[in-house]
N, C-alpha and C. Protein backbone atom coordinates (compact mmCIF):
# COMPACT_ATOMS: atom_id res chain seq x y z
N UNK A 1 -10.00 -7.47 -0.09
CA UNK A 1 -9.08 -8.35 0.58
C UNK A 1 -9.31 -8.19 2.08
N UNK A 2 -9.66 -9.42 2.68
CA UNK A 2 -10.09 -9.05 4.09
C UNK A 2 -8.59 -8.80 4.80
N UNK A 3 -8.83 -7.85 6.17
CA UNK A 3 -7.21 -7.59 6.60
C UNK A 3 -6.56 -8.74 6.98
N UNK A 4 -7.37 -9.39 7.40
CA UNK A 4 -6.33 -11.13 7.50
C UNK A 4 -5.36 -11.48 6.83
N UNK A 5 -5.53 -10.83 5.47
CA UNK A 5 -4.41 -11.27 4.32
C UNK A 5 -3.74 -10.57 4.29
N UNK A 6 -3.70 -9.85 5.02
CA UNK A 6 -3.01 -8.52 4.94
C UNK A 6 -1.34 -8.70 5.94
N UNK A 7 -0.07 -8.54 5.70
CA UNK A 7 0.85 -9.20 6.77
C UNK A 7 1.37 -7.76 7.17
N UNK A 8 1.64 -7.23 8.26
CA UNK A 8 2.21 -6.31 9.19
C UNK A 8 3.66 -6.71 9.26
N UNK A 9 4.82 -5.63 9.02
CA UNK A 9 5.98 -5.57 9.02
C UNK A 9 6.85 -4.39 9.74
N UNK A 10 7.31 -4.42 10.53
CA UNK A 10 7.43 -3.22 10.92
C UNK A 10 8.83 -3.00 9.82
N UNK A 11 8.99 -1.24 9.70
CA UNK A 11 10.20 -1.35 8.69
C UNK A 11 11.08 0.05 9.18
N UNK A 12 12.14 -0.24 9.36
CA UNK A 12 13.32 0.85 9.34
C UNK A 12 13.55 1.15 8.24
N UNK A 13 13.86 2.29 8.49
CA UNK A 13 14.13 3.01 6.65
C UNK A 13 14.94 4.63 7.15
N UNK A 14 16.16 4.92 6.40
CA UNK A 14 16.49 6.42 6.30
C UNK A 14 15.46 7.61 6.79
N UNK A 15 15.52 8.05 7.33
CA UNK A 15 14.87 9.32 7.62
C UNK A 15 14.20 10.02 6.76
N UNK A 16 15.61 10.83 5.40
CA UNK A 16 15.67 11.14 3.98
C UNK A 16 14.44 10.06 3.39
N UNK A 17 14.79 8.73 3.26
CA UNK A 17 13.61 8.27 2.76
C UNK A 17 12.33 8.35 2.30
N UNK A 18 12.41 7.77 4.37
CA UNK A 18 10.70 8.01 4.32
C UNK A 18 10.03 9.03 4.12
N UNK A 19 11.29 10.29 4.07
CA UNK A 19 10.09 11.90 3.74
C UNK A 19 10.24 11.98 2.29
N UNK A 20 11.34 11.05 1.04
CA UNK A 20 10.61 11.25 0.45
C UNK A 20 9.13 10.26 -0.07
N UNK A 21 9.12 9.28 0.30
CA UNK A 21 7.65 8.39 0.03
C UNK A 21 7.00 9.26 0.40
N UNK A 22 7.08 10.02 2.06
CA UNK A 22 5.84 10.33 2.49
C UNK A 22 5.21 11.62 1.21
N UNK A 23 6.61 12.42 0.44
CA UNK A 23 6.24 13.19 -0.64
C UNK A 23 5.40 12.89 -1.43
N UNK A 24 6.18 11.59 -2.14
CA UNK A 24 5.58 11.19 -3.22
C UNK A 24 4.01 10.47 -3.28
N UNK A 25 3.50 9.92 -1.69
CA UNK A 25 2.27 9.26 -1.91
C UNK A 25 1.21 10.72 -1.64
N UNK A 26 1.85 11.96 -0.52
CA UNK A 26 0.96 13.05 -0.33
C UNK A 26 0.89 13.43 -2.25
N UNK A 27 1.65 13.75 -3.19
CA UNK A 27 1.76 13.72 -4.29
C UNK A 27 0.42 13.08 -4.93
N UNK A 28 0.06 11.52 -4.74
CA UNK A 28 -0.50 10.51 -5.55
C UNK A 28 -1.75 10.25 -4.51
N UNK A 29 -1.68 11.21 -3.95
CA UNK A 29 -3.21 10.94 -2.80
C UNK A 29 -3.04 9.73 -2.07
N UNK A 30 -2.56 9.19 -1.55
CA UNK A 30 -1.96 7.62 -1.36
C UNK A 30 -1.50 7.86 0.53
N UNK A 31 -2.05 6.82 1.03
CA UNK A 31 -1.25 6.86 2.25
C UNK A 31 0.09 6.29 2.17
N UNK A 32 0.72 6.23 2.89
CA UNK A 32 2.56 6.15 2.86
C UNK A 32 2.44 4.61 2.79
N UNK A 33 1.69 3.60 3.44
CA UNK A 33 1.76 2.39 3.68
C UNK A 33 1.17 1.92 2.12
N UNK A 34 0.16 2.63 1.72
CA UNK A 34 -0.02 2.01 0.29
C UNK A 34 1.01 2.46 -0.79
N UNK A 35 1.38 3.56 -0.36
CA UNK A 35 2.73 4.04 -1.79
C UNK A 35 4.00 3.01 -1.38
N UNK A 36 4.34 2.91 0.06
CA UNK A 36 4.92 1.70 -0.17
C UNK A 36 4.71 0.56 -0.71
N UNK A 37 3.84 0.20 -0.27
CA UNK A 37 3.23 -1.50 -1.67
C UNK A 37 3.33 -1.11 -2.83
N UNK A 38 2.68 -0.15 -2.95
CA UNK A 38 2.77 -0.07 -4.90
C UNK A 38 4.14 0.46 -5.01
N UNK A 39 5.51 1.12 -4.67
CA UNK A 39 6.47 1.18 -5.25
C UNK A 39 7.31 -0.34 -5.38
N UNK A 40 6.86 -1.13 -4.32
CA UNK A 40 7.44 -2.58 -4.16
C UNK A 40 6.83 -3.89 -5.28
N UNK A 41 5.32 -3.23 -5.61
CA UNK A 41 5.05 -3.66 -6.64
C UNK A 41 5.79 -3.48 -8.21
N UNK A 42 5.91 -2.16 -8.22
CA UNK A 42 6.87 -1.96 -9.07
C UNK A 42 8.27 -2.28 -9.49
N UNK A 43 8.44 -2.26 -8.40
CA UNK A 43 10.29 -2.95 -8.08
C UNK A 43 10.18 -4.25 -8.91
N UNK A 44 8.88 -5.20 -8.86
CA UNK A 44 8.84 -6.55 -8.60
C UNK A 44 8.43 -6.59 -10.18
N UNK A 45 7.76 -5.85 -10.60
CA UNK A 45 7.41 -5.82 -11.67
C UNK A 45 8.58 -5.95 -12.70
N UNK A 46 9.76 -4.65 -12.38
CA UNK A 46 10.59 -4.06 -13.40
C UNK A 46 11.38 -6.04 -13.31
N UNK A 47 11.34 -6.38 -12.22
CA UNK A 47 12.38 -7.45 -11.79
C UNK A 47 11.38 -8.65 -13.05
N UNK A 48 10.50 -8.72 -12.90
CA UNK A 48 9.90 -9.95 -14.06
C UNK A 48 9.00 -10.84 -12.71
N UNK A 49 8.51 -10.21 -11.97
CA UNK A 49 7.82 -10.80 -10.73
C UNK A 49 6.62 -10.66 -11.25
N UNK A 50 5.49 -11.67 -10.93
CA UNK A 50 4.43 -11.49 -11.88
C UNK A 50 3.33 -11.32 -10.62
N UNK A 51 2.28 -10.32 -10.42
CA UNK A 51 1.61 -10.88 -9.39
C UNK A 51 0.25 -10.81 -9.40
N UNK A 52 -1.15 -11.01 -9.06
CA UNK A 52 -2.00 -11.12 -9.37
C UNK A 52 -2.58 -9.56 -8.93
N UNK A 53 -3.40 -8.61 -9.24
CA UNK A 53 -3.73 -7.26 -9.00
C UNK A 53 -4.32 -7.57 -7.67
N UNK A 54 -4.17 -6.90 -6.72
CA UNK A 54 -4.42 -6.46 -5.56
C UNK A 54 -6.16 -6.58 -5.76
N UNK A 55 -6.77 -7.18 -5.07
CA UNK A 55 -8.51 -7.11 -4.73
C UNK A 55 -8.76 -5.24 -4.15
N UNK A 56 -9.94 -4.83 -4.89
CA UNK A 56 -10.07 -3.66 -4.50
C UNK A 56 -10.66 -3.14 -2.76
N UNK A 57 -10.50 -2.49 -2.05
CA UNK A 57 -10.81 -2.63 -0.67
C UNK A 57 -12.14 -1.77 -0.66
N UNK A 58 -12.96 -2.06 0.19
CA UNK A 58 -14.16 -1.12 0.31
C UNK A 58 -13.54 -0.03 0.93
N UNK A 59 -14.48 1.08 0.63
CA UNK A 59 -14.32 2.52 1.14
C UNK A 59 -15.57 2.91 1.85
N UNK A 60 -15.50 3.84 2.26
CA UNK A 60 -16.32 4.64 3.37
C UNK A 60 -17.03 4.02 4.31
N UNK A 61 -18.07 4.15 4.75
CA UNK A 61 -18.86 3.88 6.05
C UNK A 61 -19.34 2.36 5.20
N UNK A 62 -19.59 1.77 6.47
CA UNK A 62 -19.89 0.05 6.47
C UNK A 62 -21.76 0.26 6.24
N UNK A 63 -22.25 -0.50 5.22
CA UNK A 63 -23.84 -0.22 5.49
C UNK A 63 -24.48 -0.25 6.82
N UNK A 64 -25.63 0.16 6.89
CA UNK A 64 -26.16 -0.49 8.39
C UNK A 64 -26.10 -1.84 8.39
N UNK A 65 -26.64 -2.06 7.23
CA UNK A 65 -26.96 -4.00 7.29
C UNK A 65 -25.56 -4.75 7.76
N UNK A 66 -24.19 -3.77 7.21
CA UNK A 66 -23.41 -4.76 7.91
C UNK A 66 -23.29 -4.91 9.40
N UNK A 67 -23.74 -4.06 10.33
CA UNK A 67 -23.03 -3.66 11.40
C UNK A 67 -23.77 -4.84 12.18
């Protein structure tokens, strides 16, 4: 998914909260911004929200050829 599609939100949240996400994604290897999506996925899920799976993102270093 190129980041274009990607939408920026800034978010207030409890203090208590966010330390525990930040638990639970250090937990699930997960940065805090992706354990947030996927718990919101879930939310949406339990709710009967149907959504198409997330495109997988590339990882590590960009080839040379891309640069």
């Amino acid at each position: 998914m190129p980041d274009g599609d990607r939408k920026a939100y800034p978010l207030r949240v409890d203090s208590a909260l966010w330390a525990a996400v930040e638990r639970c994604a250090a937990a699930e290897l997960r940065s805090v911004n992706a354990q947030v999506e996927c718990l919101l996925r879930e939310a949406l899920a339990e709710r009967g929200v149907r959504l198409k799976a997330p495109a997988p993102r590339k990882r590590g270093r960009p080839s040379k050829k891309e640069k």
